[in-house]
C-alpha atoms as a PDB file:
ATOM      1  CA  UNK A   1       4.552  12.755  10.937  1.00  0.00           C
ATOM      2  CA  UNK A   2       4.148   9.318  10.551  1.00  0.00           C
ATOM      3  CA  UNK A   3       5.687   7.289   7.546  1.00  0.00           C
ATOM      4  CA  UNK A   4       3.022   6.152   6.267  1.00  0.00           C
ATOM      5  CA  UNK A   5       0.954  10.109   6.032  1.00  0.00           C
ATOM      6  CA  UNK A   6       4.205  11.115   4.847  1.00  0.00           C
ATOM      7  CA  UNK A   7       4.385   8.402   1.631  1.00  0.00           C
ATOM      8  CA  UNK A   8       0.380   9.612   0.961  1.00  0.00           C
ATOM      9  CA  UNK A   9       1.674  13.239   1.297  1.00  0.00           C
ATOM     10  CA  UNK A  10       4.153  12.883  -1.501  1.00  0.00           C
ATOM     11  CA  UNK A  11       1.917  11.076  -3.795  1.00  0.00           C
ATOM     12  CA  UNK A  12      -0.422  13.769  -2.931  1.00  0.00           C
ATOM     13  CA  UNK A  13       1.902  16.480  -3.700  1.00  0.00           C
ATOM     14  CA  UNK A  14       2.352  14.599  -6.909  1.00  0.00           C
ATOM     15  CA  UNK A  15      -0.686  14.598  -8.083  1.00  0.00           C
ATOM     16  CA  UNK A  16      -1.447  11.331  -7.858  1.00  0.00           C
ATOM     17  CA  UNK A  17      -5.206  10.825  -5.915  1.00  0.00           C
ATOM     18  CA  UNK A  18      -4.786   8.500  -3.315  1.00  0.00           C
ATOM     19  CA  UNK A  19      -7.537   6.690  -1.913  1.00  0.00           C
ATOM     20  CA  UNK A  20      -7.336   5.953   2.038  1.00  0.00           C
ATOM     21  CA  UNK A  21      -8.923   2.870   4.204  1.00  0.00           C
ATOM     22  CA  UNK A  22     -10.882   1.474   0.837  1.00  0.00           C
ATOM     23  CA  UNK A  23     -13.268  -2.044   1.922  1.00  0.00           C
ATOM     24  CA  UNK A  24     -12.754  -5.075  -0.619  1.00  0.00           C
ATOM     25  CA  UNK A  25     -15.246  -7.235  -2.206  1.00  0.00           C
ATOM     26  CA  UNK A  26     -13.769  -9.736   0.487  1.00  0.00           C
ATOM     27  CA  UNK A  27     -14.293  -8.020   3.421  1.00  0.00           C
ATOM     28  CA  UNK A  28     -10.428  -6.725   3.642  1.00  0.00           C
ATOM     29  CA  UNK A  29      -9.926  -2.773   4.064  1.00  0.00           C
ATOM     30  CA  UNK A  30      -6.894  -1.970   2.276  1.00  0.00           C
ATOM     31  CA  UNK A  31      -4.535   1.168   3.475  1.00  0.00           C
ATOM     32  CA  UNK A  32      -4.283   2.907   0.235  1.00  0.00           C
ATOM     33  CA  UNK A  33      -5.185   2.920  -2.858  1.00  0.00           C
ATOM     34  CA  UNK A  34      -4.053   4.695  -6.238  1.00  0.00           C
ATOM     35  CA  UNK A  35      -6.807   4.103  -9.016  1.00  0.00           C
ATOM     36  CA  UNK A  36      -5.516   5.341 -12.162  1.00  0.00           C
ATOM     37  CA  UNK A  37      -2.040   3.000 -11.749  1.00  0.00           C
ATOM     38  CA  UNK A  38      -4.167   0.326 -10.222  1.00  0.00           C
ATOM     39  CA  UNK A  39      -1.622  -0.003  -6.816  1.00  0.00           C
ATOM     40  CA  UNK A  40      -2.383  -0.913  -3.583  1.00  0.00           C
ATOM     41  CA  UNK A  41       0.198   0.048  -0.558  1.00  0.00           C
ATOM     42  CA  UNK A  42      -0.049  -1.775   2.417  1.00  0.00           C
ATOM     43  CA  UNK A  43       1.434  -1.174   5.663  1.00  0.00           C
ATOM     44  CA  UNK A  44       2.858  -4.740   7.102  1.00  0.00           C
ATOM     45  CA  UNK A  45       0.630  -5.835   9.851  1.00  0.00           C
ATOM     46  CA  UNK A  46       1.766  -5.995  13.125  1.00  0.00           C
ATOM     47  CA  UNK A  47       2.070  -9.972  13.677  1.00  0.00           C
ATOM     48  CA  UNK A  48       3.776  -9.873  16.898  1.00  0.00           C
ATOM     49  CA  UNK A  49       0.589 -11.966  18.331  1.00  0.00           C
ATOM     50  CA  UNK A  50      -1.313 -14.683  16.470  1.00  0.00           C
ATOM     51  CA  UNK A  51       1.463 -15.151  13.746  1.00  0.00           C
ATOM     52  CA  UNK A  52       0.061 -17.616  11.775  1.00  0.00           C
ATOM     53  CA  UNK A  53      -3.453 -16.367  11.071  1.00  0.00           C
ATOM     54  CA  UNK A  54      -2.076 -12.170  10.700  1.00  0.00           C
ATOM     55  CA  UNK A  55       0.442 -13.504   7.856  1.00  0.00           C
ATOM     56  CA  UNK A  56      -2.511 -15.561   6.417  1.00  0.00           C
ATOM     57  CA  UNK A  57      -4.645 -13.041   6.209  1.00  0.00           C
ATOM     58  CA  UNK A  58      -2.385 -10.647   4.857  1.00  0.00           C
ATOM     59  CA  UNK A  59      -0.807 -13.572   1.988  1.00  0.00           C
ATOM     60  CA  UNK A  60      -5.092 -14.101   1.046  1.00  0.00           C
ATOM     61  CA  UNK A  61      -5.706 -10.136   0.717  1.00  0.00           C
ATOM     62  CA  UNK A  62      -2.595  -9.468  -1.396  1.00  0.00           C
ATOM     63  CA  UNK A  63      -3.017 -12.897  -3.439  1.00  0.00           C
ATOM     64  CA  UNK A  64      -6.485 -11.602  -4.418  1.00  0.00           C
ATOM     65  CA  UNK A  65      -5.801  -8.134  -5.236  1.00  0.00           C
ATOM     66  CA  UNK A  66      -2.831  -9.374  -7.416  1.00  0.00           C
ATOM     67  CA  UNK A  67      -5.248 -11.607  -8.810  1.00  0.00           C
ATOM     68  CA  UNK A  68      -7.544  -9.024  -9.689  1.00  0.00           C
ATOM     69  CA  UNK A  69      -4.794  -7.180 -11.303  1.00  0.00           C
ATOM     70  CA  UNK A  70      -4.005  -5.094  -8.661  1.00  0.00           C
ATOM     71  CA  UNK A  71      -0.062  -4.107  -7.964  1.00  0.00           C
ATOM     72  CA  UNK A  72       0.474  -4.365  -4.458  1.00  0.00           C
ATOM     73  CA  UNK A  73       3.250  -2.177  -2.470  1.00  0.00           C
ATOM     74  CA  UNK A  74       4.282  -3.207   1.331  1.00  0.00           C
ATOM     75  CA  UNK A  75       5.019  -0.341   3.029  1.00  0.00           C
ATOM     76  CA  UNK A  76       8.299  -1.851   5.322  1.00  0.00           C
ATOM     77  CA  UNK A  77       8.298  -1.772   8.706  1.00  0.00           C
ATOM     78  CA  UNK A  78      11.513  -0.062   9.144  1.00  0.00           C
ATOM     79  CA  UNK A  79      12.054   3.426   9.194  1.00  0.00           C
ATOM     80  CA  UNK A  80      12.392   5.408   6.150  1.00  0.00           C
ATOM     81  CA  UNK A  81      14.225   8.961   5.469  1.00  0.00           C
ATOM     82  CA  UNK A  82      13.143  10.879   2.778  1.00  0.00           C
ATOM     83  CA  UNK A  83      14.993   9.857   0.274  1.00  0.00           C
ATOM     84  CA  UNK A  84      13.624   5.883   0.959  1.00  0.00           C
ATOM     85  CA  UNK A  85       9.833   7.960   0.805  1.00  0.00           C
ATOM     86  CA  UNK A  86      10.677   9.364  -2.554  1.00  0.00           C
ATOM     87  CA  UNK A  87      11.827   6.494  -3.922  1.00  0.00           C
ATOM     88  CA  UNK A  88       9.086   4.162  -2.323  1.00  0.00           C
ATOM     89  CA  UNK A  89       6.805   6.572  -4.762  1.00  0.00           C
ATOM     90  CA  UNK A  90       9.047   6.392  -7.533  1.00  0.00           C
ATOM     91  CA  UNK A  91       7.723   2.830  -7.840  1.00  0.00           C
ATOM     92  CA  UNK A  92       4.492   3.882  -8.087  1.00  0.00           C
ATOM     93  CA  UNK A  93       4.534   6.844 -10.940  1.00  0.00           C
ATOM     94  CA  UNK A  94       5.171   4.374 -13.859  1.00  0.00           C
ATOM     95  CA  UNK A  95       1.913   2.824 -13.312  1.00  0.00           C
ATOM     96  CA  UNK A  96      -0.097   5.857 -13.185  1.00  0.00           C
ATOM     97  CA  UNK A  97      -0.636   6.576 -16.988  1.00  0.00           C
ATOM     98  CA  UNK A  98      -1.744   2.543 -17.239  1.00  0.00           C
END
């Protein structure tokens, strides 16, 4: 399974409703995103080609969901056992009652 399902299967299994490949008011489609904390998890783009304009595209999307009041969570690129899963979620639970 791929990390990413796997992070959405935990916050899934915790109850938390997840909302997958939402469109922005800017034209952005984020990866994830968990309504009642107000988070957003990203995955980090792939900016192996055309450096420059991947990272500024990806600085613009997560300085305007921050600035809509939006938490934003990079998923890292690395791999992640399950322990790093759980406690990749474990950032998100304090924010759900918000």
């Amino acid at each position: 399974m791929e990390k990413f399902e796997k992070i959405i299967s935990v916050l899934k299994q915790r109850e938390i409703v997840v909302l997958m490949h939402r469109p922005t008011r800017w034209g952005y489609v984020v990866d994830a995103v968990i309504p009642a904390a107000k988070v957003v998890v990203l995955k980090m783009p792939d900016i192996s080609q055309h450096v420059n304009v991947a990272m500024r595209m990806f600085l613009d999307l997560t300085n305007r969901l921050e600035g809509d009041g939006y938490r934003v969570l990079i998923m890292p690129k690395n791999k992640m056992d399950g322990e790093q899963i759980d406690a990749f979620c474990d950032r998100i639970l304090p924010f759900k009652s918000l």
